[in-house]
PDB file of N, CA and C in Angstrom:
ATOM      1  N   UNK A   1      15.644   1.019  13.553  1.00  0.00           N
ATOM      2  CA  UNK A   1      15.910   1.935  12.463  1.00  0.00           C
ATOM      3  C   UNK A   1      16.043   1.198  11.138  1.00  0.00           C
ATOM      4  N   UNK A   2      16.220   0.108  11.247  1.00  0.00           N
ATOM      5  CA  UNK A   2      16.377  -0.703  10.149  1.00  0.00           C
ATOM      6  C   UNK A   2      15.734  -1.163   9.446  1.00  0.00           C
ATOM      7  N   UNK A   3      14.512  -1.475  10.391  1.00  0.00           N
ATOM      8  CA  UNK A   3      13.052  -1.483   9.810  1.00  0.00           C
ATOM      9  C   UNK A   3      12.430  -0.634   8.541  1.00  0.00           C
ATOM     10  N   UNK A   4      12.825   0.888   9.207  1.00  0.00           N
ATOM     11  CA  UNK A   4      12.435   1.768   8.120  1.00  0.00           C
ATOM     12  C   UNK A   4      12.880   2.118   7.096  1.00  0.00           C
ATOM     13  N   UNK A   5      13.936   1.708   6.980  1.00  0.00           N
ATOM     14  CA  UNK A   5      15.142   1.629   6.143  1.00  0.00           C
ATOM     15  C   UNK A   5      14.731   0.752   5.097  1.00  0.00           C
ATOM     16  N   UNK A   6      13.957  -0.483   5.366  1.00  0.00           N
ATOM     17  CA  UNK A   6      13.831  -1.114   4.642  1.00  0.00           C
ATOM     18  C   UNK A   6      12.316  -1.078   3.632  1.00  0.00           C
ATOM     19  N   UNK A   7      11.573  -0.431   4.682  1.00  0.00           N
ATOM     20  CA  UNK A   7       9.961   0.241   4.277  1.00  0.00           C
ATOM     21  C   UNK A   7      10.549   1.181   3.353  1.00  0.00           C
ATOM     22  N   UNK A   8      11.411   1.903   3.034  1.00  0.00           N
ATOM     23  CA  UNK A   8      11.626   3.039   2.428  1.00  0.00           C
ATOM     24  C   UNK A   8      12.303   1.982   1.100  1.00  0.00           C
ATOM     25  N   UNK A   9      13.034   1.450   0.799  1.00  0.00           N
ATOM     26  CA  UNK A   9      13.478   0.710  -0.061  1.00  0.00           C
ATOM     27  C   UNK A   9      12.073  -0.327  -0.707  1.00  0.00           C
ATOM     28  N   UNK A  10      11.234  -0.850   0.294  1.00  0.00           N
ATOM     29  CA  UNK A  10      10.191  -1.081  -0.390  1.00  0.00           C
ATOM     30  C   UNK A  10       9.788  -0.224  -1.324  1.00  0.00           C
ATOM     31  N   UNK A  11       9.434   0.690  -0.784  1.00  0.00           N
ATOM     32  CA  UNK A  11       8.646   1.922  -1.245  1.00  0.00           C
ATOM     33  C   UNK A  11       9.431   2.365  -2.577  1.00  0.00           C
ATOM     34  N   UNK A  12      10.432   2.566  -3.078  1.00  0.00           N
ATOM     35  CA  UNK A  12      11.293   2.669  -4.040  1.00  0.00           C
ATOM     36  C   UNK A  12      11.321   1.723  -4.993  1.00  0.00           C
ATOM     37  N   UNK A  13      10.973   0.819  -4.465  1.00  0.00           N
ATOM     38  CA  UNK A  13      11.115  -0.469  -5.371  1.00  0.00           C
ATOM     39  C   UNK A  13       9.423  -0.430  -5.931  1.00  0.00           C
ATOM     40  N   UNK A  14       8.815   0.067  -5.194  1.00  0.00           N
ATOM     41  CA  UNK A  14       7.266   0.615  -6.262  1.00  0.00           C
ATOM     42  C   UNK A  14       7.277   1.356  -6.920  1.00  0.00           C
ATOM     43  N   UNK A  15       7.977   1.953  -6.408  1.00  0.00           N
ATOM     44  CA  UNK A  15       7.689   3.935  -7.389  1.00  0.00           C
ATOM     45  C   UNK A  15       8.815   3.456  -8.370  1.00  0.00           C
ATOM     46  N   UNK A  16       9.799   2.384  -8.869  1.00  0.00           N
ATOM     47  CA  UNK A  16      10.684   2.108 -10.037  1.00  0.00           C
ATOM     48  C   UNK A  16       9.730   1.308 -10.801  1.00  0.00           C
ATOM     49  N   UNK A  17       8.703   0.769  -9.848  1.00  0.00           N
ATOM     50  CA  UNK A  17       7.773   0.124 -11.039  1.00  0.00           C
ATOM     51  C   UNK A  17       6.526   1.165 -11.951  1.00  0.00           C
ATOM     52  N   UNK A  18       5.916   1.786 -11.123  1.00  0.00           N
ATOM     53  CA  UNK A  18       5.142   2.918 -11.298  1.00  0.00           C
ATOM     54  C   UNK A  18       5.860   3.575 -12.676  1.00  0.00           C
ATOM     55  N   UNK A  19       7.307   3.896 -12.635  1.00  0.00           N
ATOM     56  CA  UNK A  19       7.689   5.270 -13.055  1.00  0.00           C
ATOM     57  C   UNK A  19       8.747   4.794 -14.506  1.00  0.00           C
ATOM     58  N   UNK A  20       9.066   3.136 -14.051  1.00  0.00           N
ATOM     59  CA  UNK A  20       9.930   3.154 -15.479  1.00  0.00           C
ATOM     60  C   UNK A  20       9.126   1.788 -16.068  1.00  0.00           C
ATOM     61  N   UNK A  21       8.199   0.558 -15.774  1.00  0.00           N
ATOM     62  CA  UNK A  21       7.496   0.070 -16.234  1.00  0.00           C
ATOM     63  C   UNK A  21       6.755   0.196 -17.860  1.00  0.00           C
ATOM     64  N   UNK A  22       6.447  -0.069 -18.781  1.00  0.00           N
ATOM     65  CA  UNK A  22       5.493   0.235 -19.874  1.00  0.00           C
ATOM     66  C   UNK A  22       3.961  -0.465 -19.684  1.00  0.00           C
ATOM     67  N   UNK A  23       4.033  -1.022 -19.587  1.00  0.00           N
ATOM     68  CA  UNK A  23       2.622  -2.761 -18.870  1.00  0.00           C
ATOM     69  C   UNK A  23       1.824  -2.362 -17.570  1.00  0.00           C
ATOM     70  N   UNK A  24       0.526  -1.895 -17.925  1.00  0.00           N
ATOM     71  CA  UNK A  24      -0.698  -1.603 -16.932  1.00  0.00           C
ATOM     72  C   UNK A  24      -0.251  -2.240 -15.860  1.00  0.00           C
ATOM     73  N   UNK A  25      -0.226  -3.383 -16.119  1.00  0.00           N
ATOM     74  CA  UNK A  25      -0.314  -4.524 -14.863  1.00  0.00           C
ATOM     75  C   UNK A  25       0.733  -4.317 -13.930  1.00  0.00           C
ATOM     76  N   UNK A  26       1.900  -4.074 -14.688  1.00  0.00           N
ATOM     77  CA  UNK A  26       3.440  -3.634 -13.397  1.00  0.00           C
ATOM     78  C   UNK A  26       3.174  -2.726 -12.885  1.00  0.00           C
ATOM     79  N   UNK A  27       2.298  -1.515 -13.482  1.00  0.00           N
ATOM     80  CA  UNK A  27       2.247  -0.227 -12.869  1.00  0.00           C
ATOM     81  C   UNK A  27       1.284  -0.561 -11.617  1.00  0.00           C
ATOM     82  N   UNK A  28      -0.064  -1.457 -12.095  1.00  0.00           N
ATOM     83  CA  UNK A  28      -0.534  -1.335 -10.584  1.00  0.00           C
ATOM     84  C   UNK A  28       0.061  -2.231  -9.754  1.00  0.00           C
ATOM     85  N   UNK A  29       1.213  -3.208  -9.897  1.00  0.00           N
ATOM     86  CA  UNK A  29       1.645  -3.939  -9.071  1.00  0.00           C
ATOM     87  C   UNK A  29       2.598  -3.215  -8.080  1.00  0.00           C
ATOM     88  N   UNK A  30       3.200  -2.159  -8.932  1.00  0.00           N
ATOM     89  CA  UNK A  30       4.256  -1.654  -7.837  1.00  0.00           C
ATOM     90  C   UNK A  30       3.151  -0.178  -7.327  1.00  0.00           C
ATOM     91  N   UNK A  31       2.265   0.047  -7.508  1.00  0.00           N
ATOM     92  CA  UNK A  31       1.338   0.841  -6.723  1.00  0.00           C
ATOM     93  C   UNK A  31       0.805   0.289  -5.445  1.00  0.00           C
ATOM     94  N   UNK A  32       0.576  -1.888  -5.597  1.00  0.00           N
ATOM     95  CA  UNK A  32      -0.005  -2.029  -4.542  1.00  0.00           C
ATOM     96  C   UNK A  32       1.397  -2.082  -3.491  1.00  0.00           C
ATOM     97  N   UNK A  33       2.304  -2.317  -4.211  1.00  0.00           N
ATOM     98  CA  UNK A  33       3.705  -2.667  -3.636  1.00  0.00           C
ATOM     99  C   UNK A  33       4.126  -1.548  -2.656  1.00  0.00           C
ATOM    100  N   UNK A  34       3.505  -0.440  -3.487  1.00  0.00           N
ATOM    101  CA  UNK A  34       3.611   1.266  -2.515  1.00  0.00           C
ATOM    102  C   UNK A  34       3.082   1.056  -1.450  1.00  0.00           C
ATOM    103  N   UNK A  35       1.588   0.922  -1.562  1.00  0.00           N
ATOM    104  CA  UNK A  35       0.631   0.487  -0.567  1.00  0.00           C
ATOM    105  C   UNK A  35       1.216  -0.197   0.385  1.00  0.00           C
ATOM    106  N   UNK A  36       1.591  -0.858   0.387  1.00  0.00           N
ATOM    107  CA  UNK A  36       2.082  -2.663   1.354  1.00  0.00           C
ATOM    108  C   UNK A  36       3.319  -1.051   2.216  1.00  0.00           C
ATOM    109  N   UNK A  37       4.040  -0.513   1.655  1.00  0.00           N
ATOM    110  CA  UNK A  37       5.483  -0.393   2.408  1.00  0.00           C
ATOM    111  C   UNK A  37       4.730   0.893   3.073  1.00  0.00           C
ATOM    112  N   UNK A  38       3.700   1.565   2.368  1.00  0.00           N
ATOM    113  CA  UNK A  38       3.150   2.512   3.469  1.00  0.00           C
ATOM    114  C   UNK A  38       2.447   2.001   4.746  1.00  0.00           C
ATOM    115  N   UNK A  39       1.434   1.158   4.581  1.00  0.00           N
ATOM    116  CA  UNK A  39       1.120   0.433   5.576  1.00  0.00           C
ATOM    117  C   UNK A  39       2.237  -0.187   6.588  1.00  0.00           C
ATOM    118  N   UNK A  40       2.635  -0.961   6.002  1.00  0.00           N
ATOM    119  CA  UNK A  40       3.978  -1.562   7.188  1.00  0.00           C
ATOM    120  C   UNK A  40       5.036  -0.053   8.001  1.00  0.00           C
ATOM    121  N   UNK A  41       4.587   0.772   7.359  1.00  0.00           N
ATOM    122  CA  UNK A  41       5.476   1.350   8.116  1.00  0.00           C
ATOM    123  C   UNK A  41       4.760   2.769   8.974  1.00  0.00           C
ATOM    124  N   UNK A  42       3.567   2.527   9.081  1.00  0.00           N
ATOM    125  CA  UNK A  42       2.499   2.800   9.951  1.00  0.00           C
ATOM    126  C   UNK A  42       2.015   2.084  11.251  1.00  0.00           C
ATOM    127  N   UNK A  43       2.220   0.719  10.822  1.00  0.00           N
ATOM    128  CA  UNK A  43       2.638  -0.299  11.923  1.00  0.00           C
ATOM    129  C   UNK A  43       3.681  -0.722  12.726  1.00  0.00           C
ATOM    130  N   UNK A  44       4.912  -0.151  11.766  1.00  0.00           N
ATOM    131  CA  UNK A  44       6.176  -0.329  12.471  1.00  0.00           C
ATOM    132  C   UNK A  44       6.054   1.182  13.756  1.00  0.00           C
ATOM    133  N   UNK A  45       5.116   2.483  13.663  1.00  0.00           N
ATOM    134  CA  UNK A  45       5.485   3.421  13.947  1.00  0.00           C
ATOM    135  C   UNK A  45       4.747   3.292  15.548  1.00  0.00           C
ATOM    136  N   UNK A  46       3.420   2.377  14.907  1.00  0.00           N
ATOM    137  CA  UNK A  46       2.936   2.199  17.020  1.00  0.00           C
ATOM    138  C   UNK A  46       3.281   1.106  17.666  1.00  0.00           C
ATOM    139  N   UNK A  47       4.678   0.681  16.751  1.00  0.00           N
ATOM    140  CA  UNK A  47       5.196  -0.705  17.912  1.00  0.00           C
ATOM    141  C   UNK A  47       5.612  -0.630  18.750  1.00  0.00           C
ATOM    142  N   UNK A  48       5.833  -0.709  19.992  1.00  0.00           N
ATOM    143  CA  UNK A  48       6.756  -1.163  20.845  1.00  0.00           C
ATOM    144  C   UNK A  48       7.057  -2.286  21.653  1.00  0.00           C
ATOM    145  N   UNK A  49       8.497  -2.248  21.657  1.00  0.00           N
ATOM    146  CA  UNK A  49       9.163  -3.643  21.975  1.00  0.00           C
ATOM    147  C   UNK A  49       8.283  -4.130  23.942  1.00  0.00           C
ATOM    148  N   UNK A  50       7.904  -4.748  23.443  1.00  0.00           N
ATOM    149  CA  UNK A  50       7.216  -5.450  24.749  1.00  0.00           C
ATOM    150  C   UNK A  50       5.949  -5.027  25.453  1.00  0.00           C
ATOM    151  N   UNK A  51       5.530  -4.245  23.973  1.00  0.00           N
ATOM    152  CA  UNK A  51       4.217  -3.689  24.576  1.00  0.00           C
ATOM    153  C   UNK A  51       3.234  -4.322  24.779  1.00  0.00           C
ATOM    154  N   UNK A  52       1.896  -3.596  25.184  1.00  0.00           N
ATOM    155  CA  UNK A  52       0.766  -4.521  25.683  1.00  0.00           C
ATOM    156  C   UNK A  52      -0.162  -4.022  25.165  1.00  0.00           C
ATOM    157  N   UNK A  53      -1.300  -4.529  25.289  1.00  0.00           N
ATOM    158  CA  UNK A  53      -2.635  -4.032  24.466  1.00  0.00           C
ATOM    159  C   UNK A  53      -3.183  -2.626  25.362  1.00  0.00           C
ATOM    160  N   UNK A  54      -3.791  -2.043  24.583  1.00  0.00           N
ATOM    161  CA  UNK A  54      -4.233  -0.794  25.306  1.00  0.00           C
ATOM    162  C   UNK A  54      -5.306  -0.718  26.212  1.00  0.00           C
ATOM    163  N   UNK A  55      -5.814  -1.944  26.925  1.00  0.00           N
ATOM    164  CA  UNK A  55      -6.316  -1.762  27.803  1.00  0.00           C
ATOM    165  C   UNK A  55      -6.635  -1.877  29.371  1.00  0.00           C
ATOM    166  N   UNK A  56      -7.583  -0.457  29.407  1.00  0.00           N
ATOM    167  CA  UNK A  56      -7.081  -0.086  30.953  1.00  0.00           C
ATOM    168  C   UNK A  56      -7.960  -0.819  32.110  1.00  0.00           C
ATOM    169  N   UNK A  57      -7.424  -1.360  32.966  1.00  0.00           N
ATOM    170  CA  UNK A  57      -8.257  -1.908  33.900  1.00  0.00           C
ATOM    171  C   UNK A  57      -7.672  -1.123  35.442  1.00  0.00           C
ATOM    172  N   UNK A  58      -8.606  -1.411  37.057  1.00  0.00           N
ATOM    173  CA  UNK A  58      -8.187  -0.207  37.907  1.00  0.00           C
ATOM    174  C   UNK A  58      -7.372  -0.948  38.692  1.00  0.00           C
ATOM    175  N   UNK A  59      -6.213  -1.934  38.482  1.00  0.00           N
ATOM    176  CA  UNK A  59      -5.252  -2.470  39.509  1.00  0.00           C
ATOM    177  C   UNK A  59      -3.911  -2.382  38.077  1.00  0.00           C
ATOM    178  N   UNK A  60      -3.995  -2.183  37.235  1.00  0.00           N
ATOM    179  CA  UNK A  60      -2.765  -1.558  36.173  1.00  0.00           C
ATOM    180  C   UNK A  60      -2.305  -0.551  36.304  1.00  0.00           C
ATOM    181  N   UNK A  61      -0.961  -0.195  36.016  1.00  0.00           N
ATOM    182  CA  UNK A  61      -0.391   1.530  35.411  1.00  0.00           C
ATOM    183  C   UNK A  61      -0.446   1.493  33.726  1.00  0.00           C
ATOM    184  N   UNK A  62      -0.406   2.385  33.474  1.00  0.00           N
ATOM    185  CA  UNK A  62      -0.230   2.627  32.264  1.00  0.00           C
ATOM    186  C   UNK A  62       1.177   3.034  31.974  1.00  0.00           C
ATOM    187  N   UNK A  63       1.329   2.008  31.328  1.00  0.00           N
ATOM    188  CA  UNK A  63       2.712   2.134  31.004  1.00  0.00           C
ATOM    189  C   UNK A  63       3.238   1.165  30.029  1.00  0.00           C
ATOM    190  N   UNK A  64       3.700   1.461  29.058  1.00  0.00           N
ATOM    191  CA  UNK A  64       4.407   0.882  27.540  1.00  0.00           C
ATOM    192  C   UNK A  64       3.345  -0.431  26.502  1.00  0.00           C
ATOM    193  N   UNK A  65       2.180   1.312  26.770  1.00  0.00           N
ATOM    194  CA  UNK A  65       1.321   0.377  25.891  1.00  0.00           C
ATOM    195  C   UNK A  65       1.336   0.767  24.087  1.00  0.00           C
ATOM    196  N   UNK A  66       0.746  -0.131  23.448  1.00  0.00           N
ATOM    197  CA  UNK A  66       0.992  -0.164  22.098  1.00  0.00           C
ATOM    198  C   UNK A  66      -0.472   1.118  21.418  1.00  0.00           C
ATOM    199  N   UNK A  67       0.148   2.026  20.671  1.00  0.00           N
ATOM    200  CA  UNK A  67      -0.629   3.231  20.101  1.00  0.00           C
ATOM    201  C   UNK A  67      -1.654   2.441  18.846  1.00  0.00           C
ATOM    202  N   UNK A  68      -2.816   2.371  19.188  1.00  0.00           N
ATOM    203  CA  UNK A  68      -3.951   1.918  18.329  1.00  0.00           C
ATOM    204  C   UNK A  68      -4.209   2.368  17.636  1.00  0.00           C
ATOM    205  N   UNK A  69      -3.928   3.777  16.959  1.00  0.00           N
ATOM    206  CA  UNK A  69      -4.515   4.553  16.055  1.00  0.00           C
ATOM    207  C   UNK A  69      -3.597   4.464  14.662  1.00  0.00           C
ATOM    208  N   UNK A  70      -2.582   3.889  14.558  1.00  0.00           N
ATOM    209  CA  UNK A  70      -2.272   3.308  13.461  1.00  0.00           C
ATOM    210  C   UNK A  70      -2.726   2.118  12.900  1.00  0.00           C
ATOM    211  N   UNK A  71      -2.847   0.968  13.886  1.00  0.00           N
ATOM    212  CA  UNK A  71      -3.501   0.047  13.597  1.00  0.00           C
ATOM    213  C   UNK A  71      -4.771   0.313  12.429  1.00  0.00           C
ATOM    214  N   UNK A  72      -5.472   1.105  13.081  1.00  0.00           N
ATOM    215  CA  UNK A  72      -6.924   1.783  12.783  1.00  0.00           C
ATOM    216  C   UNK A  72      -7.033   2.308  11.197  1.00  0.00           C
ATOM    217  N   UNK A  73      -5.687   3.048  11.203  1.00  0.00           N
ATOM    218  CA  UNK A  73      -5.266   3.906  10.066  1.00  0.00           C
ATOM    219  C   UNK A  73      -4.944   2.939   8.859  1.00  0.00           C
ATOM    220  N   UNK A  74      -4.590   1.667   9.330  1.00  0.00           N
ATOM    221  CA  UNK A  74      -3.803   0.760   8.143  1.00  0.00           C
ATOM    222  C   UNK A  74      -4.897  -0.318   7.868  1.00  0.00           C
ATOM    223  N   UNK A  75      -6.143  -0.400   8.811  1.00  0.00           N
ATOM    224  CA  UNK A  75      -7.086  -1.402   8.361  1.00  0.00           C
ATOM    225  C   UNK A  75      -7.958  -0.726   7.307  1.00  0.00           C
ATOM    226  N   UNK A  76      -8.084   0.915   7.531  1.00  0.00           N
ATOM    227  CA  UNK A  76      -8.832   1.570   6.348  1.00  0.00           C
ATOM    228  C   UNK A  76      -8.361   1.560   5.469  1.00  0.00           C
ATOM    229  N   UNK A  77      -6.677   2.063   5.599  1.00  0.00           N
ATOM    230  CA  UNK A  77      -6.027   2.299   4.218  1.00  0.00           C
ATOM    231  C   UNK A  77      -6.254   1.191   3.606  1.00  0.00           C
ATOM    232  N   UNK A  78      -6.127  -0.656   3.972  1.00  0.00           N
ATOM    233  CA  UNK A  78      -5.937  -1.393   3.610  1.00  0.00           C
ATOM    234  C   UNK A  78      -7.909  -1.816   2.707  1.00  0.00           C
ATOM    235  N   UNK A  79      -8.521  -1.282   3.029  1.00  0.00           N
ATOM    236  CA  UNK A  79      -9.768  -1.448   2.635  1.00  0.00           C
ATOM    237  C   UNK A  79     -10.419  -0.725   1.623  1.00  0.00           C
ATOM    238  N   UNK A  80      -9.324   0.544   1.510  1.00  0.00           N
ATOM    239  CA  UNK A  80      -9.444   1.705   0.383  1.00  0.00           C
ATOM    240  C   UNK A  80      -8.276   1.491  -1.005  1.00  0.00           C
ATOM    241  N   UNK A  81      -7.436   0.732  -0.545  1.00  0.00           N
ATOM    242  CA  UNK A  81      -6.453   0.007  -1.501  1.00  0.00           C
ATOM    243  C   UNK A  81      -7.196  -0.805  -2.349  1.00  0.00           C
ATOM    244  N   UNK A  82      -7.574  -1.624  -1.908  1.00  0.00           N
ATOM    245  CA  UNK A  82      -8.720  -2.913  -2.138  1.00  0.00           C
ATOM    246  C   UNK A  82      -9.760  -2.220  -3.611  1.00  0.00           C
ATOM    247  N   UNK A  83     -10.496  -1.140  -3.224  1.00  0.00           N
ATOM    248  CA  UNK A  83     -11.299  -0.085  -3.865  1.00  0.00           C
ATOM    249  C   UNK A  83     -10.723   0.140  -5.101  1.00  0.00           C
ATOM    250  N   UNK A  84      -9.483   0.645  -4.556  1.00  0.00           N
ATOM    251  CA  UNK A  84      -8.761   1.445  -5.955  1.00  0.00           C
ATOM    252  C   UNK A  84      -7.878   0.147  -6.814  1.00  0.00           C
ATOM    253  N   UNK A  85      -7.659  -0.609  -6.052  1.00  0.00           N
ATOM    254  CA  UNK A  85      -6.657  -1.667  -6.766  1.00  0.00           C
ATOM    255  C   UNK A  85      -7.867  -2.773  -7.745  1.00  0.00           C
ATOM    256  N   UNK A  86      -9.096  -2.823  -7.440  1.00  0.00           N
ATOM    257  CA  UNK A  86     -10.245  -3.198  -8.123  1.00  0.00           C
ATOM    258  C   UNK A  86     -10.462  -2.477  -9.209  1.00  0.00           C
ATOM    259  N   UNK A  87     -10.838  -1.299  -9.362  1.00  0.00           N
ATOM    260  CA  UNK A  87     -11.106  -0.062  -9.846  1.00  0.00           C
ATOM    261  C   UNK A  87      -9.780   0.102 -11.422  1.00  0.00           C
ATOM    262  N   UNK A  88      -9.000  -0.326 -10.565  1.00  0.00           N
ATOM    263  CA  UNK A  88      -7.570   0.110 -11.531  1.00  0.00           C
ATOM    264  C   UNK A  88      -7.403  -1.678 -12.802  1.00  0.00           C
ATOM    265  N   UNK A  89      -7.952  -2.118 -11.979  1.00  0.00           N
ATOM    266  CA  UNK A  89      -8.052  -3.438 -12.865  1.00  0.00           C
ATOM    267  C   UNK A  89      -9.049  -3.737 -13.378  1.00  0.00           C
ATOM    268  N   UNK A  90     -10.057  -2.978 -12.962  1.00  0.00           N
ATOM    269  CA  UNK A  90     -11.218  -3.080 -14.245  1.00  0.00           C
ATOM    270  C   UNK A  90     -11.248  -2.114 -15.408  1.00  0.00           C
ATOM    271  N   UNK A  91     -10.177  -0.685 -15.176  1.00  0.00           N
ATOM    272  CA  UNK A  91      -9.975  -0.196 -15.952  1.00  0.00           C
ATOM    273  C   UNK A  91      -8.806  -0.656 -16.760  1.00  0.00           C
ATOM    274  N   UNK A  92      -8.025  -1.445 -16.537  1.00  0.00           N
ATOM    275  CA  UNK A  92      -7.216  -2.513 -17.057  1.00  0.00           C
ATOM    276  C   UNK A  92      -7.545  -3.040 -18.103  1.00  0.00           C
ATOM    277  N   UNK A  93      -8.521  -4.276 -17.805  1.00  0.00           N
ATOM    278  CA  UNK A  93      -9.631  -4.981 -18.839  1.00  0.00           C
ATOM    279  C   UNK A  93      -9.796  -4.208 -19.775  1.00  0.00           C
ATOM    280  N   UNK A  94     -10.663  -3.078 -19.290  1.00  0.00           N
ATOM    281  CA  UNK A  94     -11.283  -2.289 -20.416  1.00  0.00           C
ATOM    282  C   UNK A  94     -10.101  -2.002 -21.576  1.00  0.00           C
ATOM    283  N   UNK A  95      -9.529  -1.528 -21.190  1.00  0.00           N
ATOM    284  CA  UNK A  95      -7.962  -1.236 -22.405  1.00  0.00           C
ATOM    285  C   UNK A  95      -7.771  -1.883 -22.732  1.00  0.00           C
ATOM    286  N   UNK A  96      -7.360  -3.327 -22.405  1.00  0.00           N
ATOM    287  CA  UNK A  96      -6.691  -4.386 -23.253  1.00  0.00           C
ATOM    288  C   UNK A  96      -8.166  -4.995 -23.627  1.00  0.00           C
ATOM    289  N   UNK A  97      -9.265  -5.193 -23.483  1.00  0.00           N
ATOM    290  CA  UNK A  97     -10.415  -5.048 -24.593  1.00  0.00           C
ATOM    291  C   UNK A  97     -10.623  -4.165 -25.935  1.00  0.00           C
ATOM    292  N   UNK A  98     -10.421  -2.612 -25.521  1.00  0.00           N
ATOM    293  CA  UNK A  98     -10.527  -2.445 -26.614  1.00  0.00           C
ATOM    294  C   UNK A  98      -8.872  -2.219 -27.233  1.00  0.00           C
ATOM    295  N   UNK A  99      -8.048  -2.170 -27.017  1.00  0.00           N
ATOM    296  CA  UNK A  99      -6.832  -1.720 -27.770  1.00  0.00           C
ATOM    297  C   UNK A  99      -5.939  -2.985 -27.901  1.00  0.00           C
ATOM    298  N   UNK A 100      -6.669  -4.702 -26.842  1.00  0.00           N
ATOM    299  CA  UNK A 100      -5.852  -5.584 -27.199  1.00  0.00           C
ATOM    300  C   UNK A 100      -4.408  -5.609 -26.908  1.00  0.00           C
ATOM    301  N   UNK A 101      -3.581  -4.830 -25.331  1.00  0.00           N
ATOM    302  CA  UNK A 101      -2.190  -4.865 -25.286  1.00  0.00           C
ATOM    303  C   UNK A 101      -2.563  -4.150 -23.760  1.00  0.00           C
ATOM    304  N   UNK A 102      -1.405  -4.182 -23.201  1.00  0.00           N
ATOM    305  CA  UNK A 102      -1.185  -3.653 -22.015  1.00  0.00           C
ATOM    306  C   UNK A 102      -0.010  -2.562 -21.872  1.00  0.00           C
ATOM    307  N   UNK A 103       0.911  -2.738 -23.303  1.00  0.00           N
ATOM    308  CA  UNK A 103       1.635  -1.700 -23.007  1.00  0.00           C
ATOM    309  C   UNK A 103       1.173  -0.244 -23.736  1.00  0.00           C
ATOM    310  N   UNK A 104       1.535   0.507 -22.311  1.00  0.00           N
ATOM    311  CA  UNK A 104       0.864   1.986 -22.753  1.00  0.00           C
ATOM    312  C   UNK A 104       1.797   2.869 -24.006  1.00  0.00           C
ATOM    313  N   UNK A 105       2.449   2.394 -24.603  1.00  0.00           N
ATOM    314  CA  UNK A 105       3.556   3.016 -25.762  1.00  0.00           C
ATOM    315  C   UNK A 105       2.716   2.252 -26.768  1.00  0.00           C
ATOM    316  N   UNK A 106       2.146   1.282 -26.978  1.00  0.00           N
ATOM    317  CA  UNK A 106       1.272   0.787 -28.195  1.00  0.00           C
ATOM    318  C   UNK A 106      -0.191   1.551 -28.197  1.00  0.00           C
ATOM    319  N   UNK A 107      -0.543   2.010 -27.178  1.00  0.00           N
ATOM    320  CA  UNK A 107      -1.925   2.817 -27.355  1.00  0.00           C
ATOM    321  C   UNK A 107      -1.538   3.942 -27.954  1.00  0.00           C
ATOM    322  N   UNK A 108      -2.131   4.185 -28.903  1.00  0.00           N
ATOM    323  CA  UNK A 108      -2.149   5.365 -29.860  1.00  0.00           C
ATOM    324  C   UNK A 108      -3.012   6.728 -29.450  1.00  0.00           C
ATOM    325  N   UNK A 109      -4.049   6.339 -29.079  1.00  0.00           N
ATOM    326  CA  UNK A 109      -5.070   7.443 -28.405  1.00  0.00           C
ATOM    327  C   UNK A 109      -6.232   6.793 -27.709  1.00  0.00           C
ATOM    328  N   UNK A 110      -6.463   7.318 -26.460  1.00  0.00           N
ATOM    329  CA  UNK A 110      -7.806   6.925 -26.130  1.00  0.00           C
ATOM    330  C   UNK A 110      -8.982   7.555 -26.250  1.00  0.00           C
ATOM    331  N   UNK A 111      -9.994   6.548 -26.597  1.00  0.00           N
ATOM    332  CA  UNK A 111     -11.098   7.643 -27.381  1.00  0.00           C
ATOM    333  C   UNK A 111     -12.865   6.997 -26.009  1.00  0.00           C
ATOM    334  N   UNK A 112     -13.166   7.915 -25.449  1.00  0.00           N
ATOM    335  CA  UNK A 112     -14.069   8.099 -24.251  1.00  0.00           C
ATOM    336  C   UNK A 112     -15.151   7.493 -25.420  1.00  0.00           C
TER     337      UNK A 112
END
């Protein structure tokens, strides 16, 4: 339980960067920071203590094996993070190219 306890305090500790930050760069840091505590705690959810890999052979029982479909879930998320955390830093550049600053209280207007 403690585990999650602590994924959730991750997770808080992004969304304080996200939400009281001024500086592009903190904002996507505690976005990837979001990322990281969602993932880990997708992994914490198909653990189990002494489990085994999920596969079945015909002299085994099945019994206290580890749920793969999170695994699965956190290698995409982790590959779609990647996407957007690229994406968010090239739109980064672009701003502090043309407006020269990163904090979003010095941009006056953005013009497309």
């Amino acid at each position: 339980m403690g585990l999650y306890f602590l994924c959730i305090i991750l997770f808080c500790v992004g969304l304080y960067g996200v939400l009281r930050k001024r500086n592009i760069v903190k904002i996507i840091i505690g976005l990837v920071i979001m990322n990281y505590s969602i993932s880990l705690f997708f992994v914490l959810l198909g653990y189990k203590f002494h489990g085994r890999a999920p596969i079945e052979s015909q002299n085994q029982t099945i019994a206290n094996m580890v749920d793969p479909l999170p695994q699965a879930l956190v290698l995409t998320s982790i590959v779609i993070s990647l996407a957007v955390m690229a994406l968010l830093i090239a739109i980064a550049i672009r701003i502090y190219e043309r407006y020269g600053t990163f904090d979003i209280t010095k941009i006056k207007r953005l013009r497309g």
